[in-house]
Protein backbone atom coordinates (compact mmCIF):
# COMPACT_ATOMS: atom_id res chain seq x y z
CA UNK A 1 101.13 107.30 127.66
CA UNK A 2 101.47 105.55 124.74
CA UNK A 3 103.46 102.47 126.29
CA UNK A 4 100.66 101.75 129.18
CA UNK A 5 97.99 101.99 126.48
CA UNK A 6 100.16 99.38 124.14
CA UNK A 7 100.49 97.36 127.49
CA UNK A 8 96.74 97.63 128.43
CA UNK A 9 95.91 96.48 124.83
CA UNK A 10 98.49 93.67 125.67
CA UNK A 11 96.80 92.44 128.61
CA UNK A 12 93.58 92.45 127.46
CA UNK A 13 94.65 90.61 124.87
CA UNK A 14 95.92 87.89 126.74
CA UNK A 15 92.66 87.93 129.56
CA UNK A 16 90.96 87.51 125.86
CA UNK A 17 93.26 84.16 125.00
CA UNK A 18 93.32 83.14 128.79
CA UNK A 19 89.38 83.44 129.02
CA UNK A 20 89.17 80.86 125.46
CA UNK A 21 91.72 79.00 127.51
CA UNK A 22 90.27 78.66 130.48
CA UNK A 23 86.57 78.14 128.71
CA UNK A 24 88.81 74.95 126.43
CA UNK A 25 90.00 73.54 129.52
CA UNK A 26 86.27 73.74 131.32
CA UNK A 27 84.96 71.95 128.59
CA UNK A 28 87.58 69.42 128.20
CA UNK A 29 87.48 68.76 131.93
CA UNK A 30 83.71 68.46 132.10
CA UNK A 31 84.02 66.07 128.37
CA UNK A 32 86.40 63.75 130.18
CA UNK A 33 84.47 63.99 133.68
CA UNK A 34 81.12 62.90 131.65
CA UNK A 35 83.59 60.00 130.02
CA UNK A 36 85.20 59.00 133.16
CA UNK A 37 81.77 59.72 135.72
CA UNK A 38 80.45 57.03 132.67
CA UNK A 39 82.88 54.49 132.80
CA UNK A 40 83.06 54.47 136.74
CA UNK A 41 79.31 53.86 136.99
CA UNK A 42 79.34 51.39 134.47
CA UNK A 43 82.13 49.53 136.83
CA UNK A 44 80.12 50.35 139.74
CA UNK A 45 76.63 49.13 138.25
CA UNK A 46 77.24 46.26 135.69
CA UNK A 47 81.04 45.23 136.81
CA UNK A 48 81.04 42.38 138.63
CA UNK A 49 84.35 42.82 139.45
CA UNK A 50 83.45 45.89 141.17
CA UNK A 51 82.06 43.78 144.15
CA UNK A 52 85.51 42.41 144.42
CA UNK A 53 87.76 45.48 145.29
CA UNK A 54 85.41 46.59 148.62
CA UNK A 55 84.67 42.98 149.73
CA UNK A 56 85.66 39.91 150.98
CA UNK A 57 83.78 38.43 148.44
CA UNK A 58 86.30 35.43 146.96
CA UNK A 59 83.95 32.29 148.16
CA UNK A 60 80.93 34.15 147.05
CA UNK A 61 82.28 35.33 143.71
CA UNK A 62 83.69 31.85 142.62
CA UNK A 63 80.25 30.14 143.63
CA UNK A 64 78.65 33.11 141.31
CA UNK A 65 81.08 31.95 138.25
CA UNK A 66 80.00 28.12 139.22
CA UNK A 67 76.03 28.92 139.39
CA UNK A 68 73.40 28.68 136.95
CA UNK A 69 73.16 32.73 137.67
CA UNK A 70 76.55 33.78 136.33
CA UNK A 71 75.06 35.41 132.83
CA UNK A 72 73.67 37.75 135.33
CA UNK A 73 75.43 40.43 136.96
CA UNK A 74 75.95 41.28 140.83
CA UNK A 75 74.00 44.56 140.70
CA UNK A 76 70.93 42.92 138.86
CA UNK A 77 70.50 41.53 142.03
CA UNK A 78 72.61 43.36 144.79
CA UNK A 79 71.81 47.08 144.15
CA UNK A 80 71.06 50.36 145.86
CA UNK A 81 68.62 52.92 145.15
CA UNK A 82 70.17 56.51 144.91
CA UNK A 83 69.39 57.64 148.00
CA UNK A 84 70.94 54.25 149.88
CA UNK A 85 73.89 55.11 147.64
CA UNK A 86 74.37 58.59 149.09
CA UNK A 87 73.57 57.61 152.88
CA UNK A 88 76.27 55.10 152.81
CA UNK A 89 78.49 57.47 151.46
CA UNK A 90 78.00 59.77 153.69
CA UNK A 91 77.72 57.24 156.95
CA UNK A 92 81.37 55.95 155.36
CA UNK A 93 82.72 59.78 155.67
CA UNK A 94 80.82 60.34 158.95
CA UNK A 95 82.03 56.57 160.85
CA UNK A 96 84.57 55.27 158.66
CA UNK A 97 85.23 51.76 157.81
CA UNK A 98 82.58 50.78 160.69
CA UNK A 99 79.76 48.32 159.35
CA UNK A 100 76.93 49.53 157.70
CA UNK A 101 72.84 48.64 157.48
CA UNK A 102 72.29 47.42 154.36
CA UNK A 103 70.33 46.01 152.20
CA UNK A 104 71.55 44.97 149.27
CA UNK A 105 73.32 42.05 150.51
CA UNK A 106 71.48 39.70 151.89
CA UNK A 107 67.89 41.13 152.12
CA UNK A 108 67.22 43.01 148.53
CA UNK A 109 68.28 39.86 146.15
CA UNK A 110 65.76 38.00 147.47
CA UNK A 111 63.30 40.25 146.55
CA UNK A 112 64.39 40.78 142.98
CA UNK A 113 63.74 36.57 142.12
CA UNK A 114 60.00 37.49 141.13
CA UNK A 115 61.28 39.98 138.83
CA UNK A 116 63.11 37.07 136.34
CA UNK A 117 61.20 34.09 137.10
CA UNK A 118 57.82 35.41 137.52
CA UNK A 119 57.10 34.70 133.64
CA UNK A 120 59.61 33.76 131.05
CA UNK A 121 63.49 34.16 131.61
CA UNK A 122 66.22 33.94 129.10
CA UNK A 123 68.29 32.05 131.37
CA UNK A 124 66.58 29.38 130.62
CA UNK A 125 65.52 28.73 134.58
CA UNK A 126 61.99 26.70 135.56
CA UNK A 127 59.24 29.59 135.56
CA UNK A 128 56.81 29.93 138.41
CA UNK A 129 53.54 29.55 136.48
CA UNK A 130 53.75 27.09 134.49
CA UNK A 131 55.36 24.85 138.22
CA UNK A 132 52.09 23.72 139.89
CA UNK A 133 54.89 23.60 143.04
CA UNK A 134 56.19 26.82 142.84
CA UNK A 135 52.70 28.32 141.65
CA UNK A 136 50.98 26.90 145.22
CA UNK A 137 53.69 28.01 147.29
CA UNK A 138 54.85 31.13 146.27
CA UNK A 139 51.27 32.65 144.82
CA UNK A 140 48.78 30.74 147.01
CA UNK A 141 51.20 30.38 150.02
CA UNK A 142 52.40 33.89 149.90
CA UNK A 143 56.12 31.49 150.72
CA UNK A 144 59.73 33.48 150.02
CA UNK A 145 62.02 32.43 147.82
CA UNK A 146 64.61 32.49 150.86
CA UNK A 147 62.47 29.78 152.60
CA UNK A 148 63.56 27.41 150.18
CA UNK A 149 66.01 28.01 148.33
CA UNK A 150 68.51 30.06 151.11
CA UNK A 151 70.64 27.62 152.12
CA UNK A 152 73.86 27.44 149.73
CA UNK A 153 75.50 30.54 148.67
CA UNK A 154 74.61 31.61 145.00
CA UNK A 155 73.34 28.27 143.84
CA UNK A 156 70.12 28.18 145.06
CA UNK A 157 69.47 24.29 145.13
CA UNK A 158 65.86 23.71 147.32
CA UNK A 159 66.96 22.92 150.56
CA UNK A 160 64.87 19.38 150.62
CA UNK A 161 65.19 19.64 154.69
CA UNK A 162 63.22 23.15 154.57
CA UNK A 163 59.39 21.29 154.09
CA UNK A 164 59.28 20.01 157.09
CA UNK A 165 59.81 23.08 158.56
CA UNK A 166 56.59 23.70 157.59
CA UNK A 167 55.04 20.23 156.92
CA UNK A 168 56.21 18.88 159.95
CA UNK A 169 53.25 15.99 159.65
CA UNK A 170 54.37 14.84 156.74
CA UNK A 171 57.09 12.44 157.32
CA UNK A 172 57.65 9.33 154.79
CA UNK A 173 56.72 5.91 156.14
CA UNK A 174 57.20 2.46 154.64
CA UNK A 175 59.73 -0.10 154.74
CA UNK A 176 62.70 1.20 152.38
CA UNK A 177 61.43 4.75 152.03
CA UNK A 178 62.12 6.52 155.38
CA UNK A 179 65.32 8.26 154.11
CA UNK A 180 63.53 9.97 151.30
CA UNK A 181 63.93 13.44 151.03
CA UNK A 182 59.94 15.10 150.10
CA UNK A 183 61.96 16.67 146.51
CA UNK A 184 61.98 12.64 145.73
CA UNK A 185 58.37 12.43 144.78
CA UNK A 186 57.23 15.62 144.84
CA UNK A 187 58.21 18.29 141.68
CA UNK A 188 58.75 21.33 141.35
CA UNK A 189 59.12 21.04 137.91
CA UNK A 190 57.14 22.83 135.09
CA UNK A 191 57.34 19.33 132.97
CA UNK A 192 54.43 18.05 135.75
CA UNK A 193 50.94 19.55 135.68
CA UNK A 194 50.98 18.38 139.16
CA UNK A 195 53.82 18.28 142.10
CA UNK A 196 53.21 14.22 142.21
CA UNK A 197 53.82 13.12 138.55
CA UNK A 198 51.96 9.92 137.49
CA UNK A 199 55.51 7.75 136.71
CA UNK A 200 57.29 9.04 139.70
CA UNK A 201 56.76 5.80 141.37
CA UNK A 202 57.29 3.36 138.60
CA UNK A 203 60.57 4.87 137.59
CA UNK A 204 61.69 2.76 140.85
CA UNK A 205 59.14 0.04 140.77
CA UNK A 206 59.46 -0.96 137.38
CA UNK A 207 57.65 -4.09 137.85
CA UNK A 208 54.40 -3.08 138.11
CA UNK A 209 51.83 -3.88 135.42
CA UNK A 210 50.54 -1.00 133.44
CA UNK A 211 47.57 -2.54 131.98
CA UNK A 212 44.79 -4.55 133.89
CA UNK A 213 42.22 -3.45 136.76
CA UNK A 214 43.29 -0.55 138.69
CA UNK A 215 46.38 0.56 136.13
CA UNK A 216 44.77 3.92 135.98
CA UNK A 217 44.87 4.55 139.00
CA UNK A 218 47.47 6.79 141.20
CA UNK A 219 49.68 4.74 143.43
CA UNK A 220 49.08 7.05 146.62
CA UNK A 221 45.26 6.81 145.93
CA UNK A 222 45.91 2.94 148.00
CA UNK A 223 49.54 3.64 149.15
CA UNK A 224 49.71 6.47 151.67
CA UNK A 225 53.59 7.72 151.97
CA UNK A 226 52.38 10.46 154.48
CA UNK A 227 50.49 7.36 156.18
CA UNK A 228 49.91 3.87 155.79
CA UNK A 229 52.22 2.59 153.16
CA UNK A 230 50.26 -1.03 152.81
CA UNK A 231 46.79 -0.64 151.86
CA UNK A 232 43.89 -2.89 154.27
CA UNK A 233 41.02 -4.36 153.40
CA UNK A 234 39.77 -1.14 154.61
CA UNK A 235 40.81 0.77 152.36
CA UNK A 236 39.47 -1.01 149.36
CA UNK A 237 36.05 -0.99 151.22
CA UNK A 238 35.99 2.60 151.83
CA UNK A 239 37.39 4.18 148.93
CA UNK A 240 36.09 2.31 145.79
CA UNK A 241 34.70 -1.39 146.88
CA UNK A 242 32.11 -0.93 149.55
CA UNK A 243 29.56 -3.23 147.55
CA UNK A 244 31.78 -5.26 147.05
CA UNK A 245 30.43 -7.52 149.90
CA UNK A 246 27.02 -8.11 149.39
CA UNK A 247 28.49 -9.53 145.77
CA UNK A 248 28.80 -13.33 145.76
CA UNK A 249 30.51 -15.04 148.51
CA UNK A 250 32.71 -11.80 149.49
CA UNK A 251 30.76 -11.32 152.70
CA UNK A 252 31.29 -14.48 154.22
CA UNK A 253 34.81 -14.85 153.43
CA UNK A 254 35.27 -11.86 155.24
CA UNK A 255 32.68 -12.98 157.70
CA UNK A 256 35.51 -15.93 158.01
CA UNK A 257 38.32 -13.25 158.94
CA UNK A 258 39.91 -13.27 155.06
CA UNK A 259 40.92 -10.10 153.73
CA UNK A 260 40.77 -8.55 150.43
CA UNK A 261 44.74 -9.47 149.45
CA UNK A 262 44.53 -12.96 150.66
CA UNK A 263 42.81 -14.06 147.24
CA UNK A 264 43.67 -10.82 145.35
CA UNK A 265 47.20 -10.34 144.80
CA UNK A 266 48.60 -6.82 144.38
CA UNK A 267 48.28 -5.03 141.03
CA UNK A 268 47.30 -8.35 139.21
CA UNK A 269 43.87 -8.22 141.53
CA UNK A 270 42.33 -11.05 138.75
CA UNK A 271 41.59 -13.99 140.69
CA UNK A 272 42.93 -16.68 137.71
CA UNK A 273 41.34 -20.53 137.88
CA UNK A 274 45.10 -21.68 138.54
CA UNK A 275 45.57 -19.09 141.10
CA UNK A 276 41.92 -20.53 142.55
CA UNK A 277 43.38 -24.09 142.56
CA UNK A 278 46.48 -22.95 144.91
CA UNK A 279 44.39 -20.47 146.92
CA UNK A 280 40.97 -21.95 147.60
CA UNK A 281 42.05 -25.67 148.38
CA UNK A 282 43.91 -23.84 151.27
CA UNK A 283 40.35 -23.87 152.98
CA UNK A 284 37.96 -26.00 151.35
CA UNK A 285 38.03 -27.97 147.79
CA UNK A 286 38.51 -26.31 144.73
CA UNK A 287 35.79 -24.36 143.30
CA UNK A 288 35.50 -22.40 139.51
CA UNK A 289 36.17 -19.30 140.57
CA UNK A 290 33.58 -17.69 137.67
CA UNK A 291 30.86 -19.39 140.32
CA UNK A 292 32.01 -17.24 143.39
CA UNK A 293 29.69 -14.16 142.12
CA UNK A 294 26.98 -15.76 142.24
């Protein structure tokens, strides 16, 4: 009697130091599941590297560490809600390695781009607002990023083939300037109030004269790239000159089949008397060119 009561009192005793055991180990185990559960979704989330052991992802991954975008992590961009997360997991289990609907490859990143460069962004990229480009096209055009900028994997440089896709009336005419891409004169830049800043010509032609008549003036206001690279007589009558016949002897020159650039030489325009000497003895005997007004 006495030894299965000593023996009861012995088991007990060690269900009592099993029980803190077992409760030791539950705790450790659930400890280092919280640790571990952490560090995987940490890999999984903000790991970069992560995208590497499930995919073929090499070429993408090096054009990643090449791009302007490689301070920002895969998932910022490529991610899946919880829910997308659990019905791939459980379409992997059902099918296998089959392929998979989703949409955090090539669909969801696009849609994240608004998210950085809708304002300010640290990475130091051109913001939409303050680009009068990307402002009209993405606000008042309603155009995706992807339209543009979808081309090249990971760096994202405007694809300058992709306006005419839309502007398909707006090829570039003029002798010397039919192999211009559109990104040539028009910016996208937030350094330019407007998408066709006022030096973008002269940094080619750097011989024009800044000062004199007509200086402040725009060079497509006469020179049409869209259209009719050489301005006519025309066009200075229509636009800003169309008095400008019934002033001096203007009229019947014209009358006489002379147009506005025969006397008037590009961007100089002033009609000098040793300019008159060469030009007007051409058709009659020189005359002081200060009497032609009148």
């Amino acid at each position: 009697m006495n030894l299965k009561r000593r023996l009861s009192d012995i088991f007990e005793g060690f269900l009592d130091h099993l029980k803190g055991f077992i409760l030791a180990l539950i705790v450790i185990i659930s400890i280092l599941g919280v640790v571990v559960g952490y560090k995987y979704y940490r890999h999984t989330q903000e790991d970069p590297e992560f995208c590497m052991s499930c995919h073929i992802m090499k070429e993408a991954f090096i054009e990643w560490e090449r791009g302007k975008h490689r301070d920002v992590v895969c998932q910022k961009c490529h991610h899946l809600s919880i829910i997308e997360q659990n019905q791939l997991l459980v379409a992997f289990v059902v099918k296998g390695q089959g392929k998979f609907s989703q949409t955090h490859g090539r669909k969801k990143p696009w849609l994240e781009c608004k998210k950085c460069h809708i304002d300010e962004i640290t990475q130091g990229s051109i913001t939409l607002r303050k680009s009068y480009g990307h402002a009209k096209h993405v606000f008042m055009l309603n155009t995706e990023c992807k339209v543009c900028h979808g081309k090249s994997l990971h760096l994202f440089k405007p694809d300058e083939k992709a306006c005419q896709n839309c502007h398909k009336d707006k090829g570039v005419h003029g002798v010397g300037m039919e192999a211009f891409s559109c990104l040539k004169c028009h910016s996208f830049s937030e350094k330019s109030p407007t998408m066709i800043p006022r030096d973008r010509c002269i940094k080619c032609h750097d011989n024009i004269p800044q000062k004199g008549p007509m200086s402040n003036l725009l060079c497509h206001q006469c020179h049409k790239p869209h259209g009719r690279i050489k301005p006519q007589s025309e066009d200075c009558l229509g636009q800003c000159h169309g008095n400008e016949t019934a002033v001096g002897q203007h009229g019947l020159h014209m009358k006489k089949g002379l147009s506005c650039t025969n006397c008037h030489r590009a961007h100089s325009w002033i009609v000098s008397q040793s300019d008159a000497k060469n030009l007007c003895t051409r058709c009659h005997a020189y005359k002081d060119p200060k009497r032609f007004i009148y």
